[in-house]
Protein backbone atom coordinates (compact mmCIF):
# COMPACT_ATOMS: atom_id res chain seq x y z
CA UNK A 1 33.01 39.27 -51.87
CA UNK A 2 34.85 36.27 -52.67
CA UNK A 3 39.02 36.20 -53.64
CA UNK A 4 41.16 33.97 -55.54
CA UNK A 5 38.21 31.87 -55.82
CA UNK A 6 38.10 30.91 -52.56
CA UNK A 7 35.29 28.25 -51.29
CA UNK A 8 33.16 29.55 -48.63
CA UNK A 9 32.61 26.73 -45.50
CA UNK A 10 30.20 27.47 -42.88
CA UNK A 11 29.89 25.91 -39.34
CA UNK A 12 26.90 24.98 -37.92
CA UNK A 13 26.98 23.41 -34.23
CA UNK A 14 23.89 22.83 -34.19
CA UNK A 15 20.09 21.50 -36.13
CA UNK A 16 18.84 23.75 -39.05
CA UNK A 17 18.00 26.97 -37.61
CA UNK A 18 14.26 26.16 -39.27
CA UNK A 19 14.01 22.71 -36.96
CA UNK A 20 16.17 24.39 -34.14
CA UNK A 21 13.21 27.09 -34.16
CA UNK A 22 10.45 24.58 -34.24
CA UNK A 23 11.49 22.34 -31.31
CA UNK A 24 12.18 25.31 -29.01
CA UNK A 25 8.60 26.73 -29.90
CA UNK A 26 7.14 23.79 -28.01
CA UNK A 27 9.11 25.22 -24.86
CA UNK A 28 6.23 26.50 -22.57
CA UNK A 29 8.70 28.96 -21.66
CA UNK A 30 9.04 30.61 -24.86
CA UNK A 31 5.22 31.04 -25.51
CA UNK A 32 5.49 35.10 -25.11
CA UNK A 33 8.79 35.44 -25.82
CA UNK A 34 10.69 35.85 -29.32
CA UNK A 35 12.97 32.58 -29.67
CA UNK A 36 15.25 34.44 -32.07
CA UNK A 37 15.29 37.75 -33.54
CA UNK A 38 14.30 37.78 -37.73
CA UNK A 39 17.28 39.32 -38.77
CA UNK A 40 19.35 36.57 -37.51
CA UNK A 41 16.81 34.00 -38.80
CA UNK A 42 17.28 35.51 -42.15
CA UNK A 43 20.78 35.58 -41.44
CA UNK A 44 21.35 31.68 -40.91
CA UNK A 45 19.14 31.18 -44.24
CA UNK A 46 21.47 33.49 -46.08
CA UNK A 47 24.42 31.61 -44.90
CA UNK A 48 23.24 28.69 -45.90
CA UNK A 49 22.61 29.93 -49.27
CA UNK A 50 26.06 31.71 -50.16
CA UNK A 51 28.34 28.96 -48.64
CA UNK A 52 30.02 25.93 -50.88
CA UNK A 53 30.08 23.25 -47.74
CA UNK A 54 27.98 23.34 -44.27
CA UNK A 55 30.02 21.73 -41.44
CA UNK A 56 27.81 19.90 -39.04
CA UNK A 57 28.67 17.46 -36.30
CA UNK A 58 26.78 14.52 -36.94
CA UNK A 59 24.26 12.93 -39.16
CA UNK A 60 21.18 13.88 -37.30
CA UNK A 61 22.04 17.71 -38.40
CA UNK A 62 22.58 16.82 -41.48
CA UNK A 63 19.01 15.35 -41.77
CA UNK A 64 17.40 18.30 -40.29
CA UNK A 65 19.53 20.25 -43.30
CA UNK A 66 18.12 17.91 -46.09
CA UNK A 67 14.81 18.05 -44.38
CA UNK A 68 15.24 21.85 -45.23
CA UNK A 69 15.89 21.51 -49.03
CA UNK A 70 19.83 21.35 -48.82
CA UNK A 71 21.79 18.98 -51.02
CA UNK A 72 23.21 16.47 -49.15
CA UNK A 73 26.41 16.90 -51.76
CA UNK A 74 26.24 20.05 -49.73
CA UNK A 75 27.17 18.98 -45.99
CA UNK A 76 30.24 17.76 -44.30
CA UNK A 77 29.80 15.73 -41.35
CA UNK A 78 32.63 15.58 -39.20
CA UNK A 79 31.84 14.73 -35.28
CA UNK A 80 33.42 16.19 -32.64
CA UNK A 81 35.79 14.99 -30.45
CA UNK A 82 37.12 15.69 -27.03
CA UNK A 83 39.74 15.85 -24.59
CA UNK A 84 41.49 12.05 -24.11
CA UNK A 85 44.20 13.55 -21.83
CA UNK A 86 41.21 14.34 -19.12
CA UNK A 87 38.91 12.00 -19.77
CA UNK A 88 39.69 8.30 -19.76
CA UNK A 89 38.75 5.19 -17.98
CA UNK A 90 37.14 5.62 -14.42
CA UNK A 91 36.12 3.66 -11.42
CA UNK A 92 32.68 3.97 -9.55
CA UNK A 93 32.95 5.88 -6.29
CA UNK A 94 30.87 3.72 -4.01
CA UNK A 95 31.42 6.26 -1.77
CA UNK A 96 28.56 8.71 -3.56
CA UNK A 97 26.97 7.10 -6.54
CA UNK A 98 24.33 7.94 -9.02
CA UNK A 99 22.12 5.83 -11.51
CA UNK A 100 22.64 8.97 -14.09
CA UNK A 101 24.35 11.69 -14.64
CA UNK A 102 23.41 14.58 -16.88
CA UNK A 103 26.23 17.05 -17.68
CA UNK A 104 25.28 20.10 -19.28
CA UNK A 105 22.07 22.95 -19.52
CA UNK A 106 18.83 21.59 -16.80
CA UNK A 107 16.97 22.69 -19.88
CA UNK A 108 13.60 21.89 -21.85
CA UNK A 109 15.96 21.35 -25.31
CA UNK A 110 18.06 19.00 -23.35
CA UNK A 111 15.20 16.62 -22.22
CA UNK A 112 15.17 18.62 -18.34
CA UNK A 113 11.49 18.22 -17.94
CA UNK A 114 11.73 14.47 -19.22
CA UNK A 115 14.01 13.58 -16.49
CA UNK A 116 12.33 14.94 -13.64
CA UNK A 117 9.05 13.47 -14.53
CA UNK A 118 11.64 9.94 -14.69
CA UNK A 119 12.66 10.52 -11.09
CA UNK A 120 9.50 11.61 -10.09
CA UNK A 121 8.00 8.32 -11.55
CA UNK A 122 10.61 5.51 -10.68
CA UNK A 123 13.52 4.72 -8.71
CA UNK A 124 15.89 6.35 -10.54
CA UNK A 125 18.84 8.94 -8.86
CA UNK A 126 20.16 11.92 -10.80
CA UNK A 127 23.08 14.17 -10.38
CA UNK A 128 23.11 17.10 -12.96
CA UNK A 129 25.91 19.23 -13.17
CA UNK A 130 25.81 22.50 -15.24
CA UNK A 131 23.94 25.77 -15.68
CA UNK A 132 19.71 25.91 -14.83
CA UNK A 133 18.47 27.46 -17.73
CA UNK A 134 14.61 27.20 -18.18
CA UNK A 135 13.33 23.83 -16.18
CA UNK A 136 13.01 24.20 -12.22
CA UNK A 137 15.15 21.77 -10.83
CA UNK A 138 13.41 19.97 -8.19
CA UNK A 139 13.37 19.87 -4.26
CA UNK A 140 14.13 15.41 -4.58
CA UNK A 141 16.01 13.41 -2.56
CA UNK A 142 17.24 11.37 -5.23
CA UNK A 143 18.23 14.01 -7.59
CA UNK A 144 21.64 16.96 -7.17
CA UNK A 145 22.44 20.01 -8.96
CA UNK A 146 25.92 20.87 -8.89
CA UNK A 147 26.51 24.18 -10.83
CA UNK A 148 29.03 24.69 -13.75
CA UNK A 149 32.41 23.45 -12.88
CA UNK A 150 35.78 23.98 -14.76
CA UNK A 151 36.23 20.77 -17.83
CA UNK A 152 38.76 19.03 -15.76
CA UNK A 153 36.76 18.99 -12.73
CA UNK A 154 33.99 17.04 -14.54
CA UNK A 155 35.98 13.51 -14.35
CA UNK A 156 35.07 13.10 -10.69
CA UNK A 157 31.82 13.69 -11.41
CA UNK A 158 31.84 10.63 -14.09
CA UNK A 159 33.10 8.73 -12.09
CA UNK A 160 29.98 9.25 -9.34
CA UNK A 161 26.86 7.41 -11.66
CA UNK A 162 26.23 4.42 -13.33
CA UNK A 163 24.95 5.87 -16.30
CA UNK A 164 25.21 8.89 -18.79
CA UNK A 165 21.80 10.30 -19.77
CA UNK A 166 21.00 13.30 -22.42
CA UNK A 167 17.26 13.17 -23.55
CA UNK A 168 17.48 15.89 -25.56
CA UNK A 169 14.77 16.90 -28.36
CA UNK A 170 17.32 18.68 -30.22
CA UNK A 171 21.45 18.57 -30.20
CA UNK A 172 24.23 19.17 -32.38
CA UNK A 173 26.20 15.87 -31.45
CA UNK A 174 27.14 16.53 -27.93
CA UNK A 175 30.33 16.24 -26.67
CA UNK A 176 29.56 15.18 -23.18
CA UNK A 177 28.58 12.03 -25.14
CA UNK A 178 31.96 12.05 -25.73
CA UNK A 179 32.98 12.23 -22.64
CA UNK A 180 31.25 9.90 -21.15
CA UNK A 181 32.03 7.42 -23.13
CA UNK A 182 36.16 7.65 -22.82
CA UNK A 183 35.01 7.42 -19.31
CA UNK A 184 33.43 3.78 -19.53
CA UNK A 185 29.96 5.27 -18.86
CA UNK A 186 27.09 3.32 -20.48
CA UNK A 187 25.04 6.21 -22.55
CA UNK A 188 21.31 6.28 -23.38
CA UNK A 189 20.11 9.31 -24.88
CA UNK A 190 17.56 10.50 -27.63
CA UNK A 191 18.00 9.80 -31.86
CA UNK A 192 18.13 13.82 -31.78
CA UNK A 193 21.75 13.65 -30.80
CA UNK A 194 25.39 12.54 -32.52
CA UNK A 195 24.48 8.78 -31.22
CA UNK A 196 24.43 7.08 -34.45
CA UNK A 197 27.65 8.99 -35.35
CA UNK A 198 29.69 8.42 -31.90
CA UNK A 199 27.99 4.13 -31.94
CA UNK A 200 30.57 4.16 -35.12
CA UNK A 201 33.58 4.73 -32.85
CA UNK A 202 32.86 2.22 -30.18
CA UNK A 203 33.71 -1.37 -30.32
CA UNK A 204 30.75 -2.82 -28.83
CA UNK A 205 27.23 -0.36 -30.37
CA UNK A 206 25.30 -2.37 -27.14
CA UNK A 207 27.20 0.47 -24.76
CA UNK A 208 24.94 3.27 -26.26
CA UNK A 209 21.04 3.00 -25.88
CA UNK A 210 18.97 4.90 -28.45
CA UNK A 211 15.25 6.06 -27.21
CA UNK A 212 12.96 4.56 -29.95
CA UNK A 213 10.43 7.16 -29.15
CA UNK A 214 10.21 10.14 -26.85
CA UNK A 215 8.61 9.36 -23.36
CA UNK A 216 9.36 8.46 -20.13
CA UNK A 217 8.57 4.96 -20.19
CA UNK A 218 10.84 4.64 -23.09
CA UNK A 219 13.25 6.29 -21.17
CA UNK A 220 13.72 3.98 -18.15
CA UNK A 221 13.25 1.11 -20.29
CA UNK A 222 16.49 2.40 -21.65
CA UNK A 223 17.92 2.82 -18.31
CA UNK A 224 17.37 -0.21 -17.19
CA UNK A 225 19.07 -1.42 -19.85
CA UNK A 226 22.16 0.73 -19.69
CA UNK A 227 22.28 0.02 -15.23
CA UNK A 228 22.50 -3.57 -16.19
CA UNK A 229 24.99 -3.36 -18.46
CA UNK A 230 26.81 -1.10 -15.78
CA UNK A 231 26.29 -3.78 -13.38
CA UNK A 232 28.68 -5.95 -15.59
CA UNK A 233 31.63 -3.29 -14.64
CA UNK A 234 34.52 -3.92 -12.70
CA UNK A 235 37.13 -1.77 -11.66
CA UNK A 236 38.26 0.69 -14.25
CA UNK A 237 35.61 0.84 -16.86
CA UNK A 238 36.54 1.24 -20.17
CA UNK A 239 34.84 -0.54 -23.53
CA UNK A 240 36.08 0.50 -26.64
CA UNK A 241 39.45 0.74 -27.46
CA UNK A 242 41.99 2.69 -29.78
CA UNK A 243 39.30 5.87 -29.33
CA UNK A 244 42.30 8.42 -30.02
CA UNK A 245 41.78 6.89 -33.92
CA UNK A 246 38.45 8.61 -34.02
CA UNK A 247 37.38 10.23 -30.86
CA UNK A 248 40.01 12.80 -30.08
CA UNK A 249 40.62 16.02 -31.17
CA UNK A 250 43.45 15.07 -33.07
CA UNK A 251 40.86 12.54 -34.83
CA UNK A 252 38.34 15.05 -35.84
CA UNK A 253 41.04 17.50 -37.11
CA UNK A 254 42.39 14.42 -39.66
CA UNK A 255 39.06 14.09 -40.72
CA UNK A 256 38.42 17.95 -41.64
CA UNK A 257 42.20 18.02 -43.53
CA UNK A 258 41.09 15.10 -45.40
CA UNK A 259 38.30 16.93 -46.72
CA UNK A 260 40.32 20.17 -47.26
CA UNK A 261 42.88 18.44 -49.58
CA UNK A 262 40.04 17.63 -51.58
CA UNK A 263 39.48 20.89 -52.63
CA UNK A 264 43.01 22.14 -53.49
């Protein structure tokens, strides 16, 4: 029950739960099982319903919401940011380097399966650091599972590849985008991400490669593109400037009391 005629905001970190449902039904590995319990389903739906504003972090959730029959007069799109103060410029260790890097779930949502078929396929090495959720990682030479590591670790493993890959077929914006890019990394990753969002904070949009369609061709096309812009990179890498104006957490706070005062 509402008071003093208070608006109702609702967070959502991720796609419409009716699209999040429908790309994670194509998981072989959810076949037999129930990917989320009706009641919650319902729940989500209601939420969506009763609230003034949805809060999503970038424009490709908001699509999947007006996909869904919500107004876009509905949505506030505010993208994350991260943590300047431990991630900033980097320079490659030649000492153990990577073409890519994946940071994050070995999952079928995150484009797992995708990447191992790329490895499998070309010359392309991987290091993946994070949790193995429902993809087999693979016995390859050129590819290295690290498990989860504590946030401030995760610099020095930035600053071992080329390249920062996420493939995934479904993502709220993804803040190891984020990361990677106040790292210097070159990014190429899927349109089912925050890339159109976090392009808009850059300086130079040519530092973040956008899969035109999902395969694995397209994929190391888009590789090879990012690895030869990485070749270009001296020393500390670092391409976009002033990114505490936008990319920070201080930045994506602004943004949300912006909105607020619009309300009072």
């Amino acid at each position: 029950k509402r008071k003093y005629n208070a608006k109702i905001i609702l967070e959502r970190g991720t796609s419409h739960v009716l699209n999040y449902m429908k790309v994670l039904s194509a998981n072989p590995a959810y076949k037999k099982k129930e990917i989320m319990p009706k009641k919650f389903l319902l729940r989500d739906l209601e939420g969506y319903k009763i609230s003034d504003y949805i809060a999503v972090p970038s424009t490709y959730v908001a699509d999947t919401f007006i996909e869904n029959g919500i107004s876009e007069n509905k949505l506030i799109i505010n993208p994350y940011g991260t943590n300047l103060a431990k991630f900033n410029k980097t320079v490659l260790d030649v000492t153990e380097t990577f073409d890519v890097i994946i940071v994050g779930q070995w999952s079928y949502r995150k484009g797992a399966d995708l990447l191992t078929k790329l490895c499998k396929s070309y010359n392309i090495s991987l290091l993946h650091v994070g949790p193995i959720i429902d993809v087999v990682f693979p016995k390859n030479d050129k590819m290295k599972h690290v498990d989860s590591v504590e946030e401030f670790k995760l610099l020095s493993y930035y600053k071992q590849a080329k390249v920062f890959v996420l493939p995934s077929r479904e993502e709220g914006f993804g803040i190891v985008m984020a990361q990677a890019v106040a790292c210097g990394l070159p990014i190429v990753c899927s349109e089912y991400t925050g890339a159109k969002d976090l392009r808009s904070f850059i300086d130079n949009k040519d530092w973040i490669t956008v899969m035109k369609e999902y395969s694995v061709t397209e994929l190391y096309d888009c590789i090879k593109i990012a690895l030869n812009l990485a070749s270009s990179q001296n020393g500390d890498r670092n391409y976009s400037k002033n990114l505490d104006k936008n990319l920070s957490w201080e930045a994506y706070g602004q943004r949300y009391n912006e909105f607020l005062k619009t309300l009072l």
